[in-house]
PDB file of N, CA and C in Angstrom:
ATOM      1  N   UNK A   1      -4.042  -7.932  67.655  1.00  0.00           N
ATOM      2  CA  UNK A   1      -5.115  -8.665  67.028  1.00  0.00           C
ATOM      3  C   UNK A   1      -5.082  -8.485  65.511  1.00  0.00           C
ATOM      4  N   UNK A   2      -4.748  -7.216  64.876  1.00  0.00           N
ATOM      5  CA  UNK A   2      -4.793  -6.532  63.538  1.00  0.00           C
ATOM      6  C   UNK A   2      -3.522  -7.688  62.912  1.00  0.00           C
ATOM      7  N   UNK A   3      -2.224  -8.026  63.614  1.00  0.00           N
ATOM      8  CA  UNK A   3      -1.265  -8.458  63.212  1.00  0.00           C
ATOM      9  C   UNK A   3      -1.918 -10.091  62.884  1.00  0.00           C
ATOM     10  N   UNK A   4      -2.258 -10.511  64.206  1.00  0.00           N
ATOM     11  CA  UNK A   4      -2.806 -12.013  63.584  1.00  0.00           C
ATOM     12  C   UNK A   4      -3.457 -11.753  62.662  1.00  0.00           C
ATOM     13  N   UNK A   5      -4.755 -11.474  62.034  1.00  0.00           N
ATOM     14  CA  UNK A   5      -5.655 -11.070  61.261  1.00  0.00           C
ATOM     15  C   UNK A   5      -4.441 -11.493  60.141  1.00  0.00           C
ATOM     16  N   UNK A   6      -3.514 -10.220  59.793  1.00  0.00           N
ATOM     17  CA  UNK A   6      -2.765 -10.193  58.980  1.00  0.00           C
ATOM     18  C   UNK A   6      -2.070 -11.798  58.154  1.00  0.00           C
ATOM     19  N   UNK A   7      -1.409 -11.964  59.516  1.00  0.00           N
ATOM     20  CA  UNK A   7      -0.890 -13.511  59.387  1.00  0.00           C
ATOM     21  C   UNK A   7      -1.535 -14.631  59.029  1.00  0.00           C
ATOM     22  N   UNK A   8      -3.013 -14.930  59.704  1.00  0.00           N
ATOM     23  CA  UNK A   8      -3.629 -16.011  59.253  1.00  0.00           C
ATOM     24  C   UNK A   8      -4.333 -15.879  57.552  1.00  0.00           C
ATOM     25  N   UNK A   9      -3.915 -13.978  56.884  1.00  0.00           N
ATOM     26  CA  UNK A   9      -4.699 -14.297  55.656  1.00  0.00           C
ATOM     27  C   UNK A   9      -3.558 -14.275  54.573  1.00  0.00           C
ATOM     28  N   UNK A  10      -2.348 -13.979  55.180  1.00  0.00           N
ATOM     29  CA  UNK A  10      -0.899 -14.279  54.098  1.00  0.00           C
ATOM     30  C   UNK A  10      -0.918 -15.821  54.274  1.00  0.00           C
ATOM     31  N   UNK A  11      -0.746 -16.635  55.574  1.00  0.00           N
ATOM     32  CA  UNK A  11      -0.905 -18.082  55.147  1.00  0.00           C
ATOM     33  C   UNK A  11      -1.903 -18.606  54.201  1.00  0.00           C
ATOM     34  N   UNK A  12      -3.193 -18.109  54.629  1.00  0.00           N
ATOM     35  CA  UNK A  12      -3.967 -18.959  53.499  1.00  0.00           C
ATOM     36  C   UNK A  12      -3.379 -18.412  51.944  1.00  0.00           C
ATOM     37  N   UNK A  13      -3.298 -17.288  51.749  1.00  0.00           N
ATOM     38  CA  UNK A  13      -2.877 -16.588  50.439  1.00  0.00           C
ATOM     39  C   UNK A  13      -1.307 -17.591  49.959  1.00  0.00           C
ATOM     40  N   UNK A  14      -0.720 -18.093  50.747  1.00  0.00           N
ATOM     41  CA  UNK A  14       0.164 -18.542  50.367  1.00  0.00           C
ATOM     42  C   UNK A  14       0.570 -20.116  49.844  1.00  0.00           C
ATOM     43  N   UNK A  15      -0.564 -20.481  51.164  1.00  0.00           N
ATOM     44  CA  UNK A  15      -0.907 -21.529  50.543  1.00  0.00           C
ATOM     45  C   UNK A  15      -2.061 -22.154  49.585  1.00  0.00           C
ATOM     46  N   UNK A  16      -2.841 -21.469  49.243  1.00  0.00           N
ATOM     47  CA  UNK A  16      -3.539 -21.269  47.792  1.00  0.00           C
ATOM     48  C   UNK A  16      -2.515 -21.186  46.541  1.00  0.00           C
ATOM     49  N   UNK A  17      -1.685 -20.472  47.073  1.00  0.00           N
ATOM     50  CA  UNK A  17      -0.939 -19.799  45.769  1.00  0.00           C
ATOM     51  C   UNK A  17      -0.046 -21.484  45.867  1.00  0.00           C
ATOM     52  N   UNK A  18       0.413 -22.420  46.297  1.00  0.00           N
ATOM     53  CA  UNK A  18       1.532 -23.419  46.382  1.00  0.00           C
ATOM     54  C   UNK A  18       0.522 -24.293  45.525  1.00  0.00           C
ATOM     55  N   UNK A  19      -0.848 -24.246  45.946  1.00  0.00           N
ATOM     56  CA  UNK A  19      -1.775 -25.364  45.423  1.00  0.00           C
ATOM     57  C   UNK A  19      -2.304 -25.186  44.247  1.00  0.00           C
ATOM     58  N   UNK A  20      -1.886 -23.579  43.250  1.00  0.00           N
ATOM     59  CA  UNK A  20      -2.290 -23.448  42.311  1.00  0.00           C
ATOM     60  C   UNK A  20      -1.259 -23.694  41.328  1.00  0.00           C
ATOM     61  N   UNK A  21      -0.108 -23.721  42.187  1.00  0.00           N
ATOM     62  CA  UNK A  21       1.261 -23.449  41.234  1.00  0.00           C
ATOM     63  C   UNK A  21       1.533 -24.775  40.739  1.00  0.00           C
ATOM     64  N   UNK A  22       1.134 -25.776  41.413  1.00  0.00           N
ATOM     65  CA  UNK A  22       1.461 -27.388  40.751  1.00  0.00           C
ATOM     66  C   UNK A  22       0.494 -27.455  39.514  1.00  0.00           C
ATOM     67  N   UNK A  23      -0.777 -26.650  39.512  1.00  0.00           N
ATOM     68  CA  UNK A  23      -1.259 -27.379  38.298  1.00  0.00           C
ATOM     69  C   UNK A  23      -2.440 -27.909  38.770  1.00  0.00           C
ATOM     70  N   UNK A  24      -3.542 -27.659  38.557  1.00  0.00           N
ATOM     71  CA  UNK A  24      -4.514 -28.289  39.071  1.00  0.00           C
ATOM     72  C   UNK A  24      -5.605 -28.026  37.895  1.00  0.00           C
ATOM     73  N   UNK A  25      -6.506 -29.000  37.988  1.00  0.00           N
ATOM     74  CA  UNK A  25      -8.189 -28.884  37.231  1.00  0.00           C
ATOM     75  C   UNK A  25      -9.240 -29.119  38.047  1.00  0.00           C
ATOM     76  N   UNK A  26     -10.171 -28.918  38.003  1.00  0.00           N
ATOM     77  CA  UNK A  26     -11.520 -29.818  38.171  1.00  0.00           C
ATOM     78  C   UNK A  26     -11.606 -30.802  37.778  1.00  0.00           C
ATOM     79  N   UNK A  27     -12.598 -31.804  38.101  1.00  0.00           N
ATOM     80  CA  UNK A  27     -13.077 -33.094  37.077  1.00  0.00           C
ATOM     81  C   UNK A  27     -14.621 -32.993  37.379  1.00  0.00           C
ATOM     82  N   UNK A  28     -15.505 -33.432  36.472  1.00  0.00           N
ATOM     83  CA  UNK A  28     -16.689 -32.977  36.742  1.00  0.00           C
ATOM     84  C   UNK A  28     -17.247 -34.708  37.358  1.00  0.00           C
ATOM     85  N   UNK A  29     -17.969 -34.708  38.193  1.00  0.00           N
ATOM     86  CA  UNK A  29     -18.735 -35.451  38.498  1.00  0.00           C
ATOM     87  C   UNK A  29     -19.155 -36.680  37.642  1.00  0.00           C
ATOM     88  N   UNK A  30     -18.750 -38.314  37.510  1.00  0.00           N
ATOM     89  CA  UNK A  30     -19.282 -39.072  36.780  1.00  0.00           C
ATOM     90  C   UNK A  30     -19.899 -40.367  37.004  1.00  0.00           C
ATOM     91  N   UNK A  31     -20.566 -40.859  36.256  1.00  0.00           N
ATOM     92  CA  UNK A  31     -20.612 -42.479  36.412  1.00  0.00           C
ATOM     93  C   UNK A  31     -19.724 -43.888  36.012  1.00  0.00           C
ATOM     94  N   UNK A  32     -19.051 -44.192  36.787  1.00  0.00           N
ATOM     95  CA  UNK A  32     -18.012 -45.555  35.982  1.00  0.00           C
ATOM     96  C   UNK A  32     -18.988 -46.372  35.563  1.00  0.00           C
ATOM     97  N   UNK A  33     -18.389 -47.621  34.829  1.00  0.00           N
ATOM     98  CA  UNK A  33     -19.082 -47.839  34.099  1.00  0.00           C
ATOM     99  C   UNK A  33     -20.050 -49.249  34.706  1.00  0.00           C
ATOM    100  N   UNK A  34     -18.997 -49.527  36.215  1.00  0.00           N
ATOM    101  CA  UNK A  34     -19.835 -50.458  36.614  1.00  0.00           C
ATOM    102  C   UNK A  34     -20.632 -49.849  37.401  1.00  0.00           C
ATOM    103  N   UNK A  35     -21.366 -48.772  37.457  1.00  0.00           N
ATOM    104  CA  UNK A  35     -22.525 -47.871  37.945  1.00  0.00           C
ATOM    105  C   UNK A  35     -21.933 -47.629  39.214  1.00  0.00           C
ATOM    106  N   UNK A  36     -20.686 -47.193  39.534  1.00  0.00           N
ATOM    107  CA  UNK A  36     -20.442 -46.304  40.924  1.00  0.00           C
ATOM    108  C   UNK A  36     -20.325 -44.804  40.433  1.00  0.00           C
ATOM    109  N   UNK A  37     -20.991 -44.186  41.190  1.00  0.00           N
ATOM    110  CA  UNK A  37     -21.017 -42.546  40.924  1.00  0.00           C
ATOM    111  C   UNK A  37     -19.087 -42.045  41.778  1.00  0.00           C
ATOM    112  N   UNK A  38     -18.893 -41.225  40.935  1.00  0.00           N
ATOM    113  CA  UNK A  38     -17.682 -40.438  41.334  1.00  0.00           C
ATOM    114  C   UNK A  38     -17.572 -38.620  41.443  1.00  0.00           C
ATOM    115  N   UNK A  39     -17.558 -38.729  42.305  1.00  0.00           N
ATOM    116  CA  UNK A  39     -17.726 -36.703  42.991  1.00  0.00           C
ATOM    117  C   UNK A  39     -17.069 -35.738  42.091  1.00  0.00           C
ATOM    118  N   UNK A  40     -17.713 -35.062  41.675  1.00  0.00           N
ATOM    119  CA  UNK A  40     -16.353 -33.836  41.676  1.00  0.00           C
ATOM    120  C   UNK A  40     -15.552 -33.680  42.557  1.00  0.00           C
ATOM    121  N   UNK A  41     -14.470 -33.313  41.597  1.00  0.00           N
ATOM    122  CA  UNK A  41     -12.923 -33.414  43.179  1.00  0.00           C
ATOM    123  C   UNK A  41     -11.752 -32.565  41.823  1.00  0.00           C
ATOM    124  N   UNK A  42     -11.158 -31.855  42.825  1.00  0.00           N
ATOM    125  CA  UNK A  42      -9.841 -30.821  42.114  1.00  0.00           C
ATOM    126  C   UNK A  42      -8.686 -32.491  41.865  1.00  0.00           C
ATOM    127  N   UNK A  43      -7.983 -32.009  40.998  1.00  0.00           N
ATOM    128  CA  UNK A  43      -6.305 -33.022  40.723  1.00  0.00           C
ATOM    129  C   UNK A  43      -5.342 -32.452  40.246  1.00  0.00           C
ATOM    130  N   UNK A  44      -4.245 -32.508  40.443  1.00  0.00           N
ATOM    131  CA  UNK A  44      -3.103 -32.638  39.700  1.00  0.00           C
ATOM    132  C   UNK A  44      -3.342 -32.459  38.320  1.00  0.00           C
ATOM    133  N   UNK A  45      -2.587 -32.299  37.524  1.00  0.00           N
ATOM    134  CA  UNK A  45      -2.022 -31.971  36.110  1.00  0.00           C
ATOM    135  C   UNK A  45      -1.533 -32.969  36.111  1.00  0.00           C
ATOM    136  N   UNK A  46      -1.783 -33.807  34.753  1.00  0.00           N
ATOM    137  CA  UNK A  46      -0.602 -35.068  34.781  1.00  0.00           C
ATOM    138  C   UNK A  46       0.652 -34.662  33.997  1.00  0.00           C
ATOM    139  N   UNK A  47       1.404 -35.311  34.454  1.00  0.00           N
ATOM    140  CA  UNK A  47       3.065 -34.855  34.176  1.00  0.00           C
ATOM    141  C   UNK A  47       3.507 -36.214  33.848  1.00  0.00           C
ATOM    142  N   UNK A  48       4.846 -35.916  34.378  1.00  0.00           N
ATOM    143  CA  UNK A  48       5.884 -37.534  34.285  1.00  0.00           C
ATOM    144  C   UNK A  48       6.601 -37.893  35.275  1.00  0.00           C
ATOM    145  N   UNK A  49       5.894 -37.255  36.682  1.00  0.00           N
ATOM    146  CA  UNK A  49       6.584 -37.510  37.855  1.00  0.00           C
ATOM    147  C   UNK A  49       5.311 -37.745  38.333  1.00  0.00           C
ATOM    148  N   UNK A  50       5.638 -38.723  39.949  1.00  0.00           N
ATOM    149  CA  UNK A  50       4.412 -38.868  41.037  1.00  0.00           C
ATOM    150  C   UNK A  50       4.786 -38.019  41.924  1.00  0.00           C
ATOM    151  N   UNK A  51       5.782 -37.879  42.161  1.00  0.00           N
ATOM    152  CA  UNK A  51       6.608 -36.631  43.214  1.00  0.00           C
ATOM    153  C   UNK A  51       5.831 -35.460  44.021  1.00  0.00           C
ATOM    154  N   UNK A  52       4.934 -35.139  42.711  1.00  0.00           N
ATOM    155  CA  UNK A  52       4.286 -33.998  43.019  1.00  0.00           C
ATOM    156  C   UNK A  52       2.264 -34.182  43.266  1.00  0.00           C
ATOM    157  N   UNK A  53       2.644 -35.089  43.059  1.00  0.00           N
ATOM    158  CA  UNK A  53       1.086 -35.310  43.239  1.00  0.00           C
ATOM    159  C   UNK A  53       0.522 -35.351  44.976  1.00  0.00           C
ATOM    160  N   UNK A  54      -0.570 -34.957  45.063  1.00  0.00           N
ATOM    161  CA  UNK A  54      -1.066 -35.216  46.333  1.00  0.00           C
ATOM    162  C   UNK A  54      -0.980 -36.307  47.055  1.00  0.00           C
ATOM    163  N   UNK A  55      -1.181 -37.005  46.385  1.00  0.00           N
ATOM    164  CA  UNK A  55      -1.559 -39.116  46.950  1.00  0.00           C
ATOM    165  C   UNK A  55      -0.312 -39.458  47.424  1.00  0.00           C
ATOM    166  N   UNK A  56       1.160 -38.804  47.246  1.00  0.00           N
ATOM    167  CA  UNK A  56       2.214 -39.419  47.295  1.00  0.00           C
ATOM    168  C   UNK A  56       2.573 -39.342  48.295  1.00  0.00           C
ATOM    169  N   UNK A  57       3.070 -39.546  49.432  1.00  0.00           N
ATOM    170  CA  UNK A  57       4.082 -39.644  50.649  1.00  0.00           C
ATOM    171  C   UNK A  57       4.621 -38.616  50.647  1.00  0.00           C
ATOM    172  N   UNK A  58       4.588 -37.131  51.849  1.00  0.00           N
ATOM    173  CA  UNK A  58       5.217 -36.070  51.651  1.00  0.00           C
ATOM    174  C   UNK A  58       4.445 -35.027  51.461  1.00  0.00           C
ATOM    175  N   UNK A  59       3.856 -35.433  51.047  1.00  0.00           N
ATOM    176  CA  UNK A  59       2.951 -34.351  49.881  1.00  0.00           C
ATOM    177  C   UNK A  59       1.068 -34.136  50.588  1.00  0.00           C
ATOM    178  N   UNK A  60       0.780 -32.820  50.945  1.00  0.00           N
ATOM    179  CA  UNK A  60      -0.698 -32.635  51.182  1.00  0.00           C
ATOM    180  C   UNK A  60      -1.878 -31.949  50.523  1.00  0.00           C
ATOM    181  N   UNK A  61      -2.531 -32.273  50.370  1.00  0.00           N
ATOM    182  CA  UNK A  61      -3.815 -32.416  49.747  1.00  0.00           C
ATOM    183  C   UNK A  61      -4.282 -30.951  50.113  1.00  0.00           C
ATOM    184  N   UNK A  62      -4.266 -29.936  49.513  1.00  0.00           N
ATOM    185  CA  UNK A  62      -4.541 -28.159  49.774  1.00  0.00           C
ATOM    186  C   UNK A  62      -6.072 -28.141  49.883  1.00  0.00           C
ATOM    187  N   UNK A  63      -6.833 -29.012  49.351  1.00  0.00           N
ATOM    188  CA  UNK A  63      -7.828 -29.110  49.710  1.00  0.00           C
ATOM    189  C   UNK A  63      -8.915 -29.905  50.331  1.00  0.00           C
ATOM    190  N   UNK A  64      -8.306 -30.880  50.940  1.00  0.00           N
ATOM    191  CA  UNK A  64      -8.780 -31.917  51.899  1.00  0.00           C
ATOM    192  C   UNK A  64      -7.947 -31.596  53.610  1.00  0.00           C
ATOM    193  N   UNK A  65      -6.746 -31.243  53.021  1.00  0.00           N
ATOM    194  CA  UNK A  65      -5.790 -31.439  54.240  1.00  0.00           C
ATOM    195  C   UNK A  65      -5.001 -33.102  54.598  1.00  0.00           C
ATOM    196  N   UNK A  66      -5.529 -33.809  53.527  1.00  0.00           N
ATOM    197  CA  UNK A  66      -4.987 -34.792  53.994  1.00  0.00           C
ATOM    198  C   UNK A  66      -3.763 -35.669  53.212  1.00  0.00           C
ATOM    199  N   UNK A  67      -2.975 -35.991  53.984  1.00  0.00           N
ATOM    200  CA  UNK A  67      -1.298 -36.405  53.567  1.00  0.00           C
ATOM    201  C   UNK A  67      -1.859 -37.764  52.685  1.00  0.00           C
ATOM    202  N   UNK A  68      -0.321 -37.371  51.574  1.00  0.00           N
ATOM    203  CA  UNK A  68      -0.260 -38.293  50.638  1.00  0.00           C
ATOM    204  C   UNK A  68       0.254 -39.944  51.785  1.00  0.00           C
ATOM    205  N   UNK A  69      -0.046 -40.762  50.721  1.00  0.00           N
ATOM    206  CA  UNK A  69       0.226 -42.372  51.406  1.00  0.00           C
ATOM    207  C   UNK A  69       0.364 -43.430  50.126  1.00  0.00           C
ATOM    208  N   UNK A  70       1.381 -42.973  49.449  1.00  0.00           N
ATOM    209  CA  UNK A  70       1.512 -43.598  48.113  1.00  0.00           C
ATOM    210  C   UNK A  70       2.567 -43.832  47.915  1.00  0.00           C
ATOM    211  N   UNK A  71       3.557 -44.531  47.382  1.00  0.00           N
ATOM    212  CA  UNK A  71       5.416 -44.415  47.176  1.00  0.00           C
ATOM    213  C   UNK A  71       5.147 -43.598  45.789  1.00  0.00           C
ATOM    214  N   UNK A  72       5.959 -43.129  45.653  1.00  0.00           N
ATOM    215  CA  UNK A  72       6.760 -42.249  44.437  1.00  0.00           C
ATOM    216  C   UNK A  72       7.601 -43.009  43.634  1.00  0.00           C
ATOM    217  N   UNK A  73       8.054 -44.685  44.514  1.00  0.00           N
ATOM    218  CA  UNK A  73       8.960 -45.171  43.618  1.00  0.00           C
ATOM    219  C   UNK A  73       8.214 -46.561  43.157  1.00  0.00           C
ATOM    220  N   UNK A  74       7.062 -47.135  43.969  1.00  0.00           N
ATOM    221  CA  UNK A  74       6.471 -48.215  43.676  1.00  0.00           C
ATOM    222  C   UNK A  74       5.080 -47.916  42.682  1.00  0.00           C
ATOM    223  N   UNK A  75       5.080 -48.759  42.029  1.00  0.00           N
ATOM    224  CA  UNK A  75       3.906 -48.855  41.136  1.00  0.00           C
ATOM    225  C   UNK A  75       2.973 -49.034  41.910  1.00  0.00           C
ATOM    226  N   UNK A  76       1.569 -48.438  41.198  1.00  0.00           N
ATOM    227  CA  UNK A  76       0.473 -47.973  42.021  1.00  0.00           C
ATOM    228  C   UNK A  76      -0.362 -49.272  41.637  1.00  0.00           C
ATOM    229  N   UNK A  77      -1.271 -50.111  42.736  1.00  0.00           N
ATOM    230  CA  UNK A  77      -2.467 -50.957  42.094  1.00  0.00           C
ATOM    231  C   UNK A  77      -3.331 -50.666  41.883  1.00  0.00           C
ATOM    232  N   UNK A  78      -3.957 -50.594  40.514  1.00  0.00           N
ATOM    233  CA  UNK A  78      -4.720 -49.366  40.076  1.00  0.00           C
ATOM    234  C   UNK A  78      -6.210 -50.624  39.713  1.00  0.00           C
ATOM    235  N   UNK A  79      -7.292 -50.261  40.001  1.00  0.00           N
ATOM    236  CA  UNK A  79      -8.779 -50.516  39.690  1.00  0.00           C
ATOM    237  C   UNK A  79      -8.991 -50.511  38.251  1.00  0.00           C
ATOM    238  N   UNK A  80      -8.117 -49.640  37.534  1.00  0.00           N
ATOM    239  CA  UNK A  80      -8.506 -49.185  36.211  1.00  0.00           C
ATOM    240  C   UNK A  80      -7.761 -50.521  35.530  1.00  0.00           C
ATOM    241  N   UNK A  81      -6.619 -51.333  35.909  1.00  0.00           N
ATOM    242  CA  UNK A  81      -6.405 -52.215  35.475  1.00  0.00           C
ATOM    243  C   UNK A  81      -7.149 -53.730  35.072  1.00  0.00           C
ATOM    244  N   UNK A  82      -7.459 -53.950  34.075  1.00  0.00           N
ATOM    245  CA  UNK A  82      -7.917 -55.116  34.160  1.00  0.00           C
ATOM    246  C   UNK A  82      -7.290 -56.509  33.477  1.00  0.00           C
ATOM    247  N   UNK A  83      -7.599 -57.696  33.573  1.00  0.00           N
ATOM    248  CA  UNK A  83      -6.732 -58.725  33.044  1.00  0.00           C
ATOM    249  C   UNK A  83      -7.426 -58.703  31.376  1.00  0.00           C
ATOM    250  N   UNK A  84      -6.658 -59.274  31.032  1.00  0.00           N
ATOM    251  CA  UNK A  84      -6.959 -59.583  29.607  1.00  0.00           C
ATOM    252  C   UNK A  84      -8.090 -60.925  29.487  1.00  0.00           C
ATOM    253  N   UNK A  85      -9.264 -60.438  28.458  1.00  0.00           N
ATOM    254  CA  UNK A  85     -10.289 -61.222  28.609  1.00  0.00           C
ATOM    255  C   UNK A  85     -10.135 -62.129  27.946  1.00  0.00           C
ATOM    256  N   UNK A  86     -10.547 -63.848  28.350  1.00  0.00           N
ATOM    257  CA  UNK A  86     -11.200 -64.639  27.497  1.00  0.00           C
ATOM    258  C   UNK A  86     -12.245 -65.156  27.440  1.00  0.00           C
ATOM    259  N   UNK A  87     -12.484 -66.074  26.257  1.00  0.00           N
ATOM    260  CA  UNK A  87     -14.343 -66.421  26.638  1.00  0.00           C
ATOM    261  C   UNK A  87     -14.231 -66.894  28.048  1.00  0.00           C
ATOM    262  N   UNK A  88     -13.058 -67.700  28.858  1.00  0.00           N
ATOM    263  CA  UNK A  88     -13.636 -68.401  29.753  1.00  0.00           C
ATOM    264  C   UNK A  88     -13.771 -67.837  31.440  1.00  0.00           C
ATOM    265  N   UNK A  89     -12.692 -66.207  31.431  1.00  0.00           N
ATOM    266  CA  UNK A  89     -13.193 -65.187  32.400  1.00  0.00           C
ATOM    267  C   UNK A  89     -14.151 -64.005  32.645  1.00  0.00           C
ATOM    268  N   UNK A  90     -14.286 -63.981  33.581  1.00  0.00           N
ATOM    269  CA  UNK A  90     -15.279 -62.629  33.623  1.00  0.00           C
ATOM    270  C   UNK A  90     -14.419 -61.608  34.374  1.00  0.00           C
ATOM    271  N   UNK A  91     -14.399 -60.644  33.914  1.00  0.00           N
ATOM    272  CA  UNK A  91     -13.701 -59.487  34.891  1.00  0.00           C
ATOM    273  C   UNK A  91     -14.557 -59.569  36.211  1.00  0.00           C
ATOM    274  N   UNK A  92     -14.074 -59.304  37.183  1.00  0.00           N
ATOM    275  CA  UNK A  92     -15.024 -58.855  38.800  1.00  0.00           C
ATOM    276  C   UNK A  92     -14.076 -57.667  39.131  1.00  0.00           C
ATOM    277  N   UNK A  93     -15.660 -55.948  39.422  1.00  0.00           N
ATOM    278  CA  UNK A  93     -15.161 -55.125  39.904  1.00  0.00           C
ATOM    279  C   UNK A  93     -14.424 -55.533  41.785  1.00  0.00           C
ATOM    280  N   UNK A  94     -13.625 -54.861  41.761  1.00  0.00           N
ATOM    281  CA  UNK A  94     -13.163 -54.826  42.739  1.00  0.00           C
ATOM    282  C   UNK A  94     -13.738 -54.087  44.061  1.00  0.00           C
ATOM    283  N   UNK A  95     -15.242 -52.979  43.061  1.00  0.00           N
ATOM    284  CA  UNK A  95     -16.026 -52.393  44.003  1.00  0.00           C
ATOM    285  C   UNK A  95     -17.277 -52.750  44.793  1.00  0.00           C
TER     286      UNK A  95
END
């Protein structure tokens, strides 16, 4: 029993330690700007690879548990994108 004990607290210790070693922050809790609230939630460090990020294919989330579902080689469709305005469009959130 002493041995499991042992084992189940080197896994977590180990895998803490994998989820600290990529690089991670906080983000604090905010409002976008078309009034959707956004949680605090841990991320990635940004770099110059997707490789390593959580979201990507391969790759799991140390603190959700849940697998990336993103390509690493395809461009991401991102919300934050918007078209270029003229008088005669209106942006529409996508939310």
């Amino acid at each position: 029993m002493r041995l499991k004990t042992i084992a189940v607290a080197a896994l977590c210790l180990l895998t803490a330690t994998n989820a600290f070693a990529q690089g991670s922050h906080r983000v604090r809790g905010y409002t976008r700007q078309d009034g959707t609230y956004v949680a605090p939630h841990v991320r990635t460090n940004p770099n110059s690879t997707r490789t390593d990020n959580w979201s990507t294919r391969g790759n799991v989330n140390p603190y959700t548990g849940r697998e990336g579902t993103k390509s690493a080689y395809e461009p991401y469709s991102s919300a934050r994108t918007r078209p270029n305005k003229t008088p005669d469009t209106t942006y529409q959130s996508p939310y």
